[in-house]
PDB file of N, CA and C in Angstrom:
ATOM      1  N   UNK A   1     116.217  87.583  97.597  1.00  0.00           N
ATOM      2  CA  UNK A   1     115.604  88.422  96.579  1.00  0.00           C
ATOM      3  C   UNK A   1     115.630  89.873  97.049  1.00  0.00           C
ATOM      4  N   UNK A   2     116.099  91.100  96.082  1.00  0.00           N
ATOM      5  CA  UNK A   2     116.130  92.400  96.897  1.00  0.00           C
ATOM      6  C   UNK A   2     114.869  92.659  95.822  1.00  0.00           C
ATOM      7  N   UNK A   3     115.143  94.397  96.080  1.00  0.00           N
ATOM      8  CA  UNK A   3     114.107  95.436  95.647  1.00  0.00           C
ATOM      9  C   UNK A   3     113.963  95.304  94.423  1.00  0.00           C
ATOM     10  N   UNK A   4     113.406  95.496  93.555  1.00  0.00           N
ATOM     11  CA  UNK A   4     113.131  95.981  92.232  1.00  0.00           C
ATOM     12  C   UNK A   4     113.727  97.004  91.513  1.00  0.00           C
ATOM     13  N   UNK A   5     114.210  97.320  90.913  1.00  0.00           N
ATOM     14  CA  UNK A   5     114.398  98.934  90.374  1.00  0.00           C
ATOM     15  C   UNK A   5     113.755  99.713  89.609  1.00  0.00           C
ATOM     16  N   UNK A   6     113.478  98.509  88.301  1.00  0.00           N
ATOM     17  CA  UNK A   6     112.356  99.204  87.689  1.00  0.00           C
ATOM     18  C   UNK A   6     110.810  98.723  88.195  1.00  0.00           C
ATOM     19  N   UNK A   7     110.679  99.349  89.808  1.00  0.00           N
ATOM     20  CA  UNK A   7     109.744  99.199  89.992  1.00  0.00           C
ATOM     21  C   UNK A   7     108.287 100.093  89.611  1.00  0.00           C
ATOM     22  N   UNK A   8     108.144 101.149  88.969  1.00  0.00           N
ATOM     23  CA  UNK A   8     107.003 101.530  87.931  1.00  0.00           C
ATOM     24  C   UNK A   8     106.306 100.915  87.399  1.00  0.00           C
ATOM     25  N   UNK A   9     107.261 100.232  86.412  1.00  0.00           N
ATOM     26  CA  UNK A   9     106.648  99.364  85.406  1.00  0.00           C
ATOM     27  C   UNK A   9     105.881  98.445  85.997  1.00  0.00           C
ATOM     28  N   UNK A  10     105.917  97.728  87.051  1.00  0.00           N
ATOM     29  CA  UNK A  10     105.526  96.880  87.643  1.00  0.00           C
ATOM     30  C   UNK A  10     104.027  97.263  88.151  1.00  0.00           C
ATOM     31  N   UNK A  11     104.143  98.357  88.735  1.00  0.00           N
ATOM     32  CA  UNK A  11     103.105  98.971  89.322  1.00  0.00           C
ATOM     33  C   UNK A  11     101.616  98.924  88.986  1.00  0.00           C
ATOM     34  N   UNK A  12     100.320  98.666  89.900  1.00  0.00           N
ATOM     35  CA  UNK A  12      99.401  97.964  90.129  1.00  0.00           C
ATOM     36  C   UNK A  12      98.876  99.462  89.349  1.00  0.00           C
ATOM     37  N   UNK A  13      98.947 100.613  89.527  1.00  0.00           N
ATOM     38  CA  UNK A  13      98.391 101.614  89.099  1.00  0.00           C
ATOM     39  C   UNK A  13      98.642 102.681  88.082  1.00  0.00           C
ATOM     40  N   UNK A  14      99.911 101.443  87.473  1.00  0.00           N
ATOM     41  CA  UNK A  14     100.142 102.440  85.914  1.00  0.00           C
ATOM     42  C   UNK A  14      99.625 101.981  84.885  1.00  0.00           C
ATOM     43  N   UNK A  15      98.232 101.636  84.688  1.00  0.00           N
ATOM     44  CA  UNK A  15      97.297 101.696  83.813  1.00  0.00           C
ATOM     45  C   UNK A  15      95.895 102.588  84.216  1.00  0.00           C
ATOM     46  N   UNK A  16      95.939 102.878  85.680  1.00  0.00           N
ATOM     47  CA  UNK A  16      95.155 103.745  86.075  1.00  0.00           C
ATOM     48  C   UNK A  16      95.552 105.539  85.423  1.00  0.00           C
ATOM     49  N   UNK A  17      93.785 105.807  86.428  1.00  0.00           N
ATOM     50  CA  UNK A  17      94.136 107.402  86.009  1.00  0.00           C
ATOM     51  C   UNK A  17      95.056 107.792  87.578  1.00  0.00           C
ATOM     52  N   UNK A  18      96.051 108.197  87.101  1.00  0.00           N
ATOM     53  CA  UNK A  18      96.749 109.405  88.304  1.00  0.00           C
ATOM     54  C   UNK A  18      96.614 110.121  88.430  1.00  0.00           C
ATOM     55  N   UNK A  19      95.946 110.732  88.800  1.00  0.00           N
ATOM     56  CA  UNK A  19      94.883 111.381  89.884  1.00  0.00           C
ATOM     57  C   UNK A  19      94.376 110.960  90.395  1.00  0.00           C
ATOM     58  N   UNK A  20      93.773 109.699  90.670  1.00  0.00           N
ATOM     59  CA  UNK A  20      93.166 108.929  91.880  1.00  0.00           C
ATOM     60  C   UNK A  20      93.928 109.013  92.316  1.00  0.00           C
ATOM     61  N   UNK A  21      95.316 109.003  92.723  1.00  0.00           N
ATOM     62  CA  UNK A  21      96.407 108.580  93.434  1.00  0.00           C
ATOM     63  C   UNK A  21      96.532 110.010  94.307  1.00  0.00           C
ATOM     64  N   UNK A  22      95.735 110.830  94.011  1.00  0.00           N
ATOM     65  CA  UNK A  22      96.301 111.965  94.609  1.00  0.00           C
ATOM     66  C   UNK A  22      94.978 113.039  94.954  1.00  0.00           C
ATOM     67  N   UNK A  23      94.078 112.206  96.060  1.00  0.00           N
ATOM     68  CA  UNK A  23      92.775 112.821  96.574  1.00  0.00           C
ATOM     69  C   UNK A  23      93.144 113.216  97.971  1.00  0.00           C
ATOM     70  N   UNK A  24      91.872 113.751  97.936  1.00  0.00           N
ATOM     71  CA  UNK A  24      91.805 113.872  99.950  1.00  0.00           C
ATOM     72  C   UNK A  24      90.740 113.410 100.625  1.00  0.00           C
ATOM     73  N   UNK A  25      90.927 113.067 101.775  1.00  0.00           N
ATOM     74  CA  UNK A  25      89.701 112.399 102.824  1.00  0.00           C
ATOM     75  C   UNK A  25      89.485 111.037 102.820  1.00  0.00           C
ATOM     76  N   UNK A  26      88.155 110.600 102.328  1.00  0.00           N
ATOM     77  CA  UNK A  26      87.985 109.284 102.679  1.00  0.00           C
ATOM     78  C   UNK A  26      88.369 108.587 100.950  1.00  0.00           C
ATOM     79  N   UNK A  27      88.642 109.475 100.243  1.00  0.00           N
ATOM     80  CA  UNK A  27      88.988 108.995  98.504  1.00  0.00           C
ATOM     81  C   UNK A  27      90.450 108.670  98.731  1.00  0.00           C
ATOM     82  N   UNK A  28      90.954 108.431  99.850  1.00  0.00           N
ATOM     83  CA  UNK A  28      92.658 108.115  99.839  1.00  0.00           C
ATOM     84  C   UNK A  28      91.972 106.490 100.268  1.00  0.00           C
ATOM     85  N   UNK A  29      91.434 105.990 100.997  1.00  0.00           N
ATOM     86  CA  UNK A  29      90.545 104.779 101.376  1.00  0.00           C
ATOM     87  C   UNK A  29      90.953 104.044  99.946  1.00  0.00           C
ATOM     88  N   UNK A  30      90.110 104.688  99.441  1.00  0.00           N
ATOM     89  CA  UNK A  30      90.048 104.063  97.272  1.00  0.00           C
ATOM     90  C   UNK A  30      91.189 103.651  97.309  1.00  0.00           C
ATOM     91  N   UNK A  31      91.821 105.084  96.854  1.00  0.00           N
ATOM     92  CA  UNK A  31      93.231 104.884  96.545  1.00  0.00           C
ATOM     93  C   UNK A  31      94.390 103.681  97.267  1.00  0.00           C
ATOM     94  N   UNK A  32      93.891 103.942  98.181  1.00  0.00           N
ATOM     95  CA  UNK A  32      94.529 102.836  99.373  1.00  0.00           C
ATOM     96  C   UNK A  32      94.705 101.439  98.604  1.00  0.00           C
ATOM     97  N   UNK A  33      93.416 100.982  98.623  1.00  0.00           N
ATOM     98  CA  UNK A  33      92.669  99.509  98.026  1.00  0.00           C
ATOM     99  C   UNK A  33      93.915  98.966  97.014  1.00  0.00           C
ATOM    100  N   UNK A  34      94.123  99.892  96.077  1.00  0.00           N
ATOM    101  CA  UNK A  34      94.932  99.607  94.522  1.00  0.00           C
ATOM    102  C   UNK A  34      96.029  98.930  95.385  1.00  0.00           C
ATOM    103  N   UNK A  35      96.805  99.835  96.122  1.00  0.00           N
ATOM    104  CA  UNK A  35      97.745  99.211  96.522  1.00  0.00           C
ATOM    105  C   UNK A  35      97.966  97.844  97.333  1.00  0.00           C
ATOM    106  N   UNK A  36      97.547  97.804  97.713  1.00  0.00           N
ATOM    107  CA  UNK A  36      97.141  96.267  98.545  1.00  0.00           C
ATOM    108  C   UNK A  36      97.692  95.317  97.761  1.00  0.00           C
ATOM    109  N   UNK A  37      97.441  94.957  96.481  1.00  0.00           N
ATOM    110  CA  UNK A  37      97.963  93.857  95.458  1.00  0.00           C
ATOM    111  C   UNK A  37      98.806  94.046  95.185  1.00  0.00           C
ATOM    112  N   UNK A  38      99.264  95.509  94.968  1.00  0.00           N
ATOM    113  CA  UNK A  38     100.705  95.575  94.349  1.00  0.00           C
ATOM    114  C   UNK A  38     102.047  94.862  94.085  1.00  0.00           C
ATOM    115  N   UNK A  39     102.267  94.425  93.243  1.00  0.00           N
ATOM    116  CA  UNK A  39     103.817  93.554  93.846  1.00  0.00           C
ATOM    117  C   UNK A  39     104.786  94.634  93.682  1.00  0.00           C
ATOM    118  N   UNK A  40     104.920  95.623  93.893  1.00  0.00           N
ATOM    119  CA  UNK A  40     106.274  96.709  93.999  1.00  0.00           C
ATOM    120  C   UNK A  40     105.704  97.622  94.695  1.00  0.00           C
ATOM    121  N   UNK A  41     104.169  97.429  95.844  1.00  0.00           N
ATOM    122  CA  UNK A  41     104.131  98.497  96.801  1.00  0.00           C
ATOM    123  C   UNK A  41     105.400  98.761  97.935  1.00  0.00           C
ATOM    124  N   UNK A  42     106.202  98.079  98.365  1.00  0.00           N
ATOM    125  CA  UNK A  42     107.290  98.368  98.772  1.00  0.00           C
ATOM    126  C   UNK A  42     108.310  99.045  98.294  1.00  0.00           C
ATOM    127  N   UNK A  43     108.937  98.566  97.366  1.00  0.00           N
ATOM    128  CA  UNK A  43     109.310  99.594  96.233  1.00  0.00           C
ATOM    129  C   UNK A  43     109.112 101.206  96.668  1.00  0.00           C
ATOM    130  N   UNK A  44     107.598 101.262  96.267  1.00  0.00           N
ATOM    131  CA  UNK A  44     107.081 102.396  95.788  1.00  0.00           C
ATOM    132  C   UNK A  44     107.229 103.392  97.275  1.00  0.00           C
ATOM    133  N   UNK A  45     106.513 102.446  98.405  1.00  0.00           N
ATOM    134  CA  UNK A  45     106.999 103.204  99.585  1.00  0.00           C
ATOM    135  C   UNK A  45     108.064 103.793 100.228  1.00  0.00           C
ATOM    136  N   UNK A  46     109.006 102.462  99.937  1.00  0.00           N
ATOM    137  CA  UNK A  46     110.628 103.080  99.550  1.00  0.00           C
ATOM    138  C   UNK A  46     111.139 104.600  99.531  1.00  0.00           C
ATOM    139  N   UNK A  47     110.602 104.634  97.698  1.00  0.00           N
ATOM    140  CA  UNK A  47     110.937 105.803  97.225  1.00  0.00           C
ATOM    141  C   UNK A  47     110.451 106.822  97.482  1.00  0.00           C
ATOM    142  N   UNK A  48     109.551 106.606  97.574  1.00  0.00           N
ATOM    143  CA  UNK A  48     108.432 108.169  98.441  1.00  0.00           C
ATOM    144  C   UNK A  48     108.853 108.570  99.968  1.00  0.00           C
ATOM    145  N   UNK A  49     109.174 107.258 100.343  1.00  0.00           N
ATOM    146  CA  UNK A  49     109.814 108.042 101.773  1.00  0.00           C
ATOM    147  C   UNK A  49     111.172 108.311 101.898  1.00  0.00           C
ATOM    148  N   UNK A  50     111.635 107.928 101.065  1.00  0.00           N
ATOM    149  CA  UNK A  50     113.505 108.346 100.743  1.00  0.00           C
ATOM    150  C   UNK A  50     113.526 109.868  99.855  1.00  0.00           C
ATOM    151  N   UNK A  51     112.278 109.984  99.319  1.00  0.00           N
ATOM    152  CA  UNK A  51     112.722 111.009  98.513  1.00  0.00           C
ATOM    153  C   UNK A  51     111.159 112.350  98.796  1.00  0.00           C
ATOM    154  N   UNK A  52     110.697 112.016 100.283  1.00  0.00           N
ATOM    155  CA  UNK A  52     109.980 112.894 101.075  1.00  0.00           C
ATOM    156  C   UNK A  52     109.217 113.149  99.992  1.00  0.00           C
ATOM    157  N   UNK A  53     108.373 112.400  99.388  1.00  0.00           N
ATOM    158  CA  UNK A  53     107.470 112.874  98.200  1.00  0.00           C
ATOM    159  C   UNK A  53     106.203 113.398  99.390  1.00  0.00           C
ATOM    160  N   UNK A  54     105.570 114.541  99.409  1.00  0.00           N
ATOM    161  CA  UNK A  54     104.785 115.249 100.237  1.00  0.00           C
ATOM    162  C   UNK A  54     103.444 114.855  99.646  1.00  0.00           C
ATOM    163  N   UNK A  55     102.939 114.190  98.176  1.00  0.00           N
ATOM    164  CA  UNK A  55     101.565 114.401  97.994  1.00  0.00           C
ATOM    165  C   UNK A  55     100.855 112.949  97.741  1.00  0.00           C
ATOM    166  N   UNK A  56     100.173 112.754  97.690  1.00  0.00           N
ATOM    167  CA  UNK A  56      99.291 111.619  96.944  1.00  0.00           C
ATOM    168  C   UNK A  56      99.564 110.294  98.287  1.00  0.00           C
ATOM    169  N   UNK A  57      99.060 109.285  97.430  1.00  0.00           N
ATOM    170  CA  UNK A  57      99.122 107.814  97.899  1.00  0.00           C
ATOM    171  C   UNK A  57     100.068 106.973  97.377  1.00  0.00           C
ATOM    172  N   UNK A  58     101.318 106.674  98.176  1.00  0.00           N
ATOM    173  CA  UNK A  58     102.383 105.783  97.657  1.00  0.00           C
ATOM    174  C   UNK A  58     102.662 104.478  98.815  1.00  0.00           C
ATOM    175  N   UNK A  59     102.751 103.166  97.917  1.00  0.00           N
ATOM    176  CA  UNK A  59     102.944 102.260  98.591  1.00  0.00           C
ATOM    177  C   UNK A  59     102.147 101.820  99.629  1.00  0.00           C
ATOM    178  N   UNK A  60     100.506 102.442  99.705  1.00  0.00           N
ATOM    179  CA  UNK A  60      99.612 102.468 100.376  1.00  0.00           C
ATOM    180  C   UNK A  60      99.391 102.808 101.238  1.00  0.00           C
ATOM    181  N   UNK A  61     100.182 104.123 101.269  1.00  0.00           N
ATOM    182  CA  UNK A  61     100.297 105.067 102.998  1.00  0.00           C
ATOM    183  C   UNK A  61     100.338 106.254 101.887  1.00  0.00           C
ATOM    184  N   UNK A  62      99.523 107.501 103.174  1.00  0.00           N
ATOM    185  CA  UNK A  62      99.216 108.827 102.638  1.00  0.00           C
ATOM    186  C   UNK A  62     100.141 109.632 103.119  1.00  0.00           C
ATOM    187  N   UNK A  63      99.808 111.158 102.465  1.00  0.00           N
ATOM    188  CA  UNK A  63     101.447 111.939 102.984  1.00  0.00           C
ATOM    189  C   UNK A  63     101.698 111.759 104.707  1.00  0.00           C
ATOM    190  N   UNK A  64     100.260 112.015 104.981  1.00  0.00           N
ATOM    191  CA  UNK A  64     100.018 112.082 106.816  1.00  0.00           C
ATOM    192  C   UNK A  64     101.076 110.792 107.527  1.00  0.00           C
ATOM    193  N   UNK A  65     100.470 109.620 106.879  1.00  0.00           N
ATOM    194  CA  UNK A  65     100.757 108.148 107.424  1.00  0.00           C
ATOM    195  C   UNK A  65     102.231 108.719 107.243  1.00  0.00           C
ATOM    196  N   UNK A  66     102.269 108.853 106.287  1.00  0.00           N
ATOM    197  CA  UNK A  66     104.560 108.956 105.686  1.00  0.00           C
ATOM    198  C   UNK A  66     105.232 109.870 106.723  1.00  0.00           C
ATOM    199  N   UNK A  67     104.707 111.145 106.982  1.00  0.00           N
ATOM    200  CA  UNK A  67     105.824 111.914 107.341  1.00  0.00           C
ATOM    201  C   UNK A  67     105.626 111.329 109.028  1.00  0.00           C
ATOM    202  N   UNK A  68     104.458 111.146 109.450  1.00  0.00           N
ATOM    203  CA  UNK A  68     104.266 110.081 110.599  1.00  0.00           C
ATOM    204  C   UNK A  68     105.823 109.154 110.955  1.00  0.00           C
ATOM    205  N   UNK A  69     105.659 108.613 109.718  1.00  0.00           N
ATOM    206  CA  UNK A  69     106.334 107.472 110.037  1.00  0.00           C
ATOM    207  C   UNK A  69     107.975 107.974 110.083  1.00  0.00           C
ATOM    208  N   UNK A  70     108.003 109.095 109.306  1.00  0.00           N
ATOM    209  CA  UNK A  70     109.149 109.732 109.156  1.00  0.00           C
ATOM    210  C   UNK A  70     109.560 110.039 110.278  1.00  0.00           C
ATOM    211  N   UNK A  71     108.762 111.070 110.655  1.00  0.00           N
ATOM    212  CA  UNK A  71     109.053 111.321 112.493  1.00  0.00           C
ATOM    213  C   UNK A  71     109.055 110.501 113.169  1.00  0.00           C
ATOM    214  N   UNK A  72     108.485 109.145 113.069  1.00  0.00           N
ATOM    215  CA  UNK A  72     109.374 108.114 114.307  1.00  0.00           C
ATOM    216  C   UNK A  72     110.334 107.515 114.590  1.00  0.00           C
ATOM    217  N   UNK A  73     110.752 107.861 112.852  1.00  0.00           N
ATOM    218  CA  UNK A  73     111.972 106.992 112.401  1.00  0.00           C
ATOM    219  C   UNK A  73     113.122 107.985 111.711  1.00  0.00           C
ATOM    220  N   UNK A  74     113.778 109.304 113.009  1.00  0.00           N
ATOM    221  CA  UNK A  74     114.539 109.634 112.037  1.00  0.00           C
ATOM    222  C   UNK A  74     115.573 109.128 111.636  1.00  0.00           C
ATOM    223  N   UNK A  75     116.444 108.238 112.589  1.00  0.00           N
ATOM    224  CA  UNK A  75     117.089 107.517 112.003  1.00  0.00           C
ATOM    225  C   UNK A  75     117.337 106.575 110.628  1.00  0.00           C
ATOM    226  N   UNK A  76     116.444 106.415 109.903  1.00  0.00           N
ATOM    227  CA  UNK A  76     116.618 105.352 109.027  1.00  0.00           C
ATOM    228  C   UNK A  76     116.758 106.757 107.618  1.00  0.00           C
ATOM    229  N   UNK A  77     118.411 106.005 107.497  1.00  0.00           N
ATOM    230  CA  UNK A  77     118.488 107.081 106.326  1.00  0.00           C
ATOM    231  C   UNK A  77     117.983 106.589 104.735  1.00  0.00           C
ATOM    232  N   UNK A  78     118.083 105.399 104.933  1.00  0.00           N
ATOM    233  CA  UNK A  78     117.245 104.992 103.533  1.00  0.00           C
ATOM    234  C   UNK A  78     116.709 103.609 103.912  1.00  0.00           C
ATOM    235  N   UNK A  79     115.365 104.245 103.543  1.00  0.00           N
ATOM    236  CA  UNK A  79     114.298 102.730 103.758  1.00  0.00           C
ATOM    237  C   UNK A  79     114.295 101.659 102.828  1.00  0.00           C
ATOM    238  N   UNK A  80     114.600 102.333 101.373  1.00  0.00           N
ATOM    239  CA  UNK A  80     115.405 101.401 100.379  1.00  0.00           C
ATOM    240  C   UNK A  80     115.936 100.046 101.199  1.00  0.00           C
ATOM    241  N   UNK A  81     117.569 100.487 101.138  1.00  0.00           N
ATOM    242  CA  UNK A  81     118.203  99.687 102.034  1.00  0.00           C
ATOM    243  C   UNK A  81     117.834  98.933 103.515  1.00  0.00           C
ATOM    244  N   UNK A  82     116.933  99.521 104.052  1.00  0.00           N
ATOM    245  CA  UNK A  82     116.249  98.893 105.524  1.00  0.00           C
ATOM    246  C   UNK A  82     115.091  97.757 104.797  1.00  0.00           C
ATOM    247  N   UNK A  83     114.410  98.026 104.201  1.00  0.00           N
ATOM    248  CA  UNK A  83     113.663  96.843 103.766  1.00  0.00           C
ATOM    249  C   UNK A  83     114.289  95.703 103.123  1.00  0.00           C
ATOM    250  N   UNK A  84     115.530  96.104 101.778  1.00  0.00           N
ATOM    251  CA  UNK A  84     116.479  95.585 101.381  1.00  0.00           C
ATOM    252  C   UNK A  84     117.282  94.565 102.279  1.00  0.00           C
ATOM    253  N   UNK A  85     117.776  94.960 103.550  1.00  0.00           N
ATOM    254  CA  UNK A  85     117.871  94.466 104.900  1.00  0.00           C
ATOM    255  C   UNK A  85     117.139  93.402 105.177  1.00  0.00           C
ATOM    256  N   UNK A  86     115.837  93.636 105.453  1.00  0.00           N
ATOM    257  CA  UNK A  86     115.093  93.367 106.304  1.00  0.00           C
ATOM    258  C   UNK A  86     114.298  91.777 105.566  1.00  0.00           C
ATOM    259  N   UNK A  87     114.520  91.961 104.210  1.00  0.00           N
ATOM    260  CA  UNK A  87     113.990  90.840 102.812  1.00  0.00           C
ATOM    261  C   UNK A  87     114.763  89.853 103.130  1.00  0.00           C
ATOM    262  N   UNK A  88     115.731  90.202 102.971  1.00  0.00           N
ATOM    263  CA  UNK A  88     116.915  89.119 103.397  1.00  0.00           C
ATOM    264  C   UNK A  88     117.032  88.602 104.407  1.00  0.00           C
ATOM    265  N   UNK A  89     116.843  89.211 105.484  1.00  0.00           N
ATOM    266  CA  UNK A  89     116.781  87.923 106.433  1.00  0.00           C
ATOM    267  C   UNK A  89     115.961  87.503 106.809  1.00  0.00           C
ATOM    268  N   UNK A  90     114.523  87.575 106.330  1.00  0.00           N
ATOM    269  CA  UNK A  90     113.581  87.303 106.372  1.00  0.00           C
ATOM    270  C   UNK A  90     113.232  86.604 105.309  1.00  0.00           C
ATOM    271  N   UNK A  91     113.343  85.639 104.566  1.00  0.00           N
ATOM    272  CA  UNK A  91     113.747  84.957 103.344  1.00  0.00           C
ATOM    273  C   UNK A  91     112.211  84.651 102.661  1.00  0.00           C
ATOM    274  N   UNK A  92     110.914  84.619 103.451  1.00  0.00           N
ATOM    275  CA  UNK A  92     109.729  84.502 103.060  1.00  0.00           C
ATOM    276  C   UNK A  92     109.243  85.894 102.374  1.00  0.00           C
ATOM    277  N   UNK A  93     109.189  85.962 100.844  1.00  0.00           N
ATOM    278  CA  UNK A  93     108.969  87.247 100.261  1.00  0.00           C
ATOM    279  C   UNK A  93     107.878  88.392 100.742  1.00  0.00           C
ATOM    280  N   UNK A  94     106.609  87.598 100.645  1.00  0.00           N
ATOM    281  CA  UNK A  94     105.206  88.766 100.719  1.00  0.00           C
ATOM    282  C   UNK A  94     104.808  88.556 102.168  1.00  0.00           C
ATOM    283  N   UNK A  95     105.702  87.938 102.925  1.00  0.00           N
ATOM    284  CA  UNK A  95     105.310  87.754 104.119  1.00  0.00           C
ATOM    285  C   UNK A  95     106.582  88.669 105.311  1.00  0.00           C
ATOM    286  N   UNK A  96     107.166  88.829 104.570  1.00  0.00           N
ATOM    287  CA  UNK A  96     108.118  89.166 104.826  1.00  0.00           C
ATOM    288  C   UNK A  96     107.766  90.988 105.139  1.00  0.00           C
ATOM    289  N   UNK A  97     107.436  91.406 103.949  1.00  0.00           N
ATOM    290  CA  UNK A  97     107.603  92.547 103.494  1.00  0.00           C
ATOM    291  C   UNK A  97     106.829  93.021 104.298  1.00  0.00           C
ATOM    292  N   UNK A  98     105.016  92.177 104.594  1.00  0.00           N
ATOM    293  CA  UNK A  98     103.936  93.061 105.571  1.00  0.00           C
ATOM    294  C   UNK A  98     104.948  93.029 107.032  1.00  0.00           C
ATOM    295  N   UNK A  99     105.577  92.185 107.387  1.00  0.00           N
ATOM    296  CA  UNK A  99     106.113  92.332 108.712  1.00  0.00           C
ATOM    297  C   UNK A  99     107.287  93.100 108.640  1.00  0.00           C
ATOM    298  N   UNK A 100     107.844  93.894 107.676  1.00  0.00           N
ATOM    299  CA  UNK A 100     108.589  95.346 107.132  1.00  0.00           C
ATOM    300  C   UNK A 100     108.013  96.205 107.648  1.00  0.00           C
ATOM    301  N   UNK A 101     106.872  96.880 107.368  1.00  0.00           N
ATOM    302  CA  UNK A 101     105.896  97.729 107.115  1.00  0.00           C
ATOM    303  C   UNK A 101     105.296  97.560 108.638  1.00  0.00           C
ATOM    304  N   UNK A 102     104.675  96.402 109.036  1.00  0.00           N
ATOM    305  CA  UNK A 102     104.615  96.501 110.909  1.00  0.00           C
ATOM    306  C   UNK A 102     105.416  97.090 111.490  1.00  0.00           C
ATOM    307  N   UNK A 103     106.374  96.403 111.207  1.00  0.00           N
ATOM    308  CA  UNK A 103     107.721  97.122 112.247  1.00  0.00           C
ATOM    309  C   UNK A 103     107.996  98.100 111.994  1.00  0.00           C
ATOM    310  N   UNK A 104     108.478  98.952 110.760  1.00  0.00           N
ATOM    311  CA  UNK A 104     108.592  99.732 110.763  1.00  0.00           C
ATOM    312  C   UNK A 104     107.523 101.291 111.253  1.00  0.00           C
ATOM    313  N   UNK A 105     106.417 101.097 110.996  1.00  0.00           N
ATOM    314  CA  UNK A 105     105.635 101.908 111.763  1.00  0.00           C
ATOM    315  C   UNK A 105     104.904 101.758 113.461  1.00  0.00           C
ATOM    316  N   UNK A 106     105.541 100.663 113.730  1.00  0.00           N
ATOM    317  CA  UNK A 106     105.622 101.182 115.364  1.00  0.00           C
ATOM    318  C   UNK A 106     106.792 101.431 116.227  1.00  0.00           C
TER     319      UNK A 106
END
């Protein structure tokens, strides 16, 4: 199973207000929460870190957590494709994906 594309539509927080999605301090916590259920928070992290989105809460990491992760990882030219990767051979879907997201941020 790969990525999604139209992953938006899917999204845990497009019936929300957006602007929650895009606080500061301990209101990114909130924001955080939504994502957790998501079934296209990967997806979403994806794209925000492929396409250096600088503001809000995507895929349940904040700009801080992202460019973080950016700087540890300059190598990975698209996380798209590295998770895309990483699904596949890892054939267990939602179990799969949190041990994406481990690895990839250490």
């Amino acid at each position: 199973m790969g990525m999604i594309t139209d992953w938006p539509s899917l999204a845990a927080c497009q019936n929300g207000d957006p602007d929650a999605l895009f606080v500061q301090g301990a209101e990114q916590n909130v924001a955080k929460r939504i994502c957790r259920s998501c079934p296209v928070r990967y997806e979403c992290l994806a794209d925000a870190l492929d396409n250096r989105i600088e503001f809000g809460v995507w895929g349940g990491m904040t700009e801080r957590e992202r460019r973080a992760l950016l700087r540890r990882h300059p190598q990975v030219t698209s996380w798209r494709k590295m998770f895309e990767a990483a699904m596949k051979k890892n054939s267990k879907d939602k179990a799969a994906k949190d041990k994406i997201l481990v690895s990839a941020s250490n």
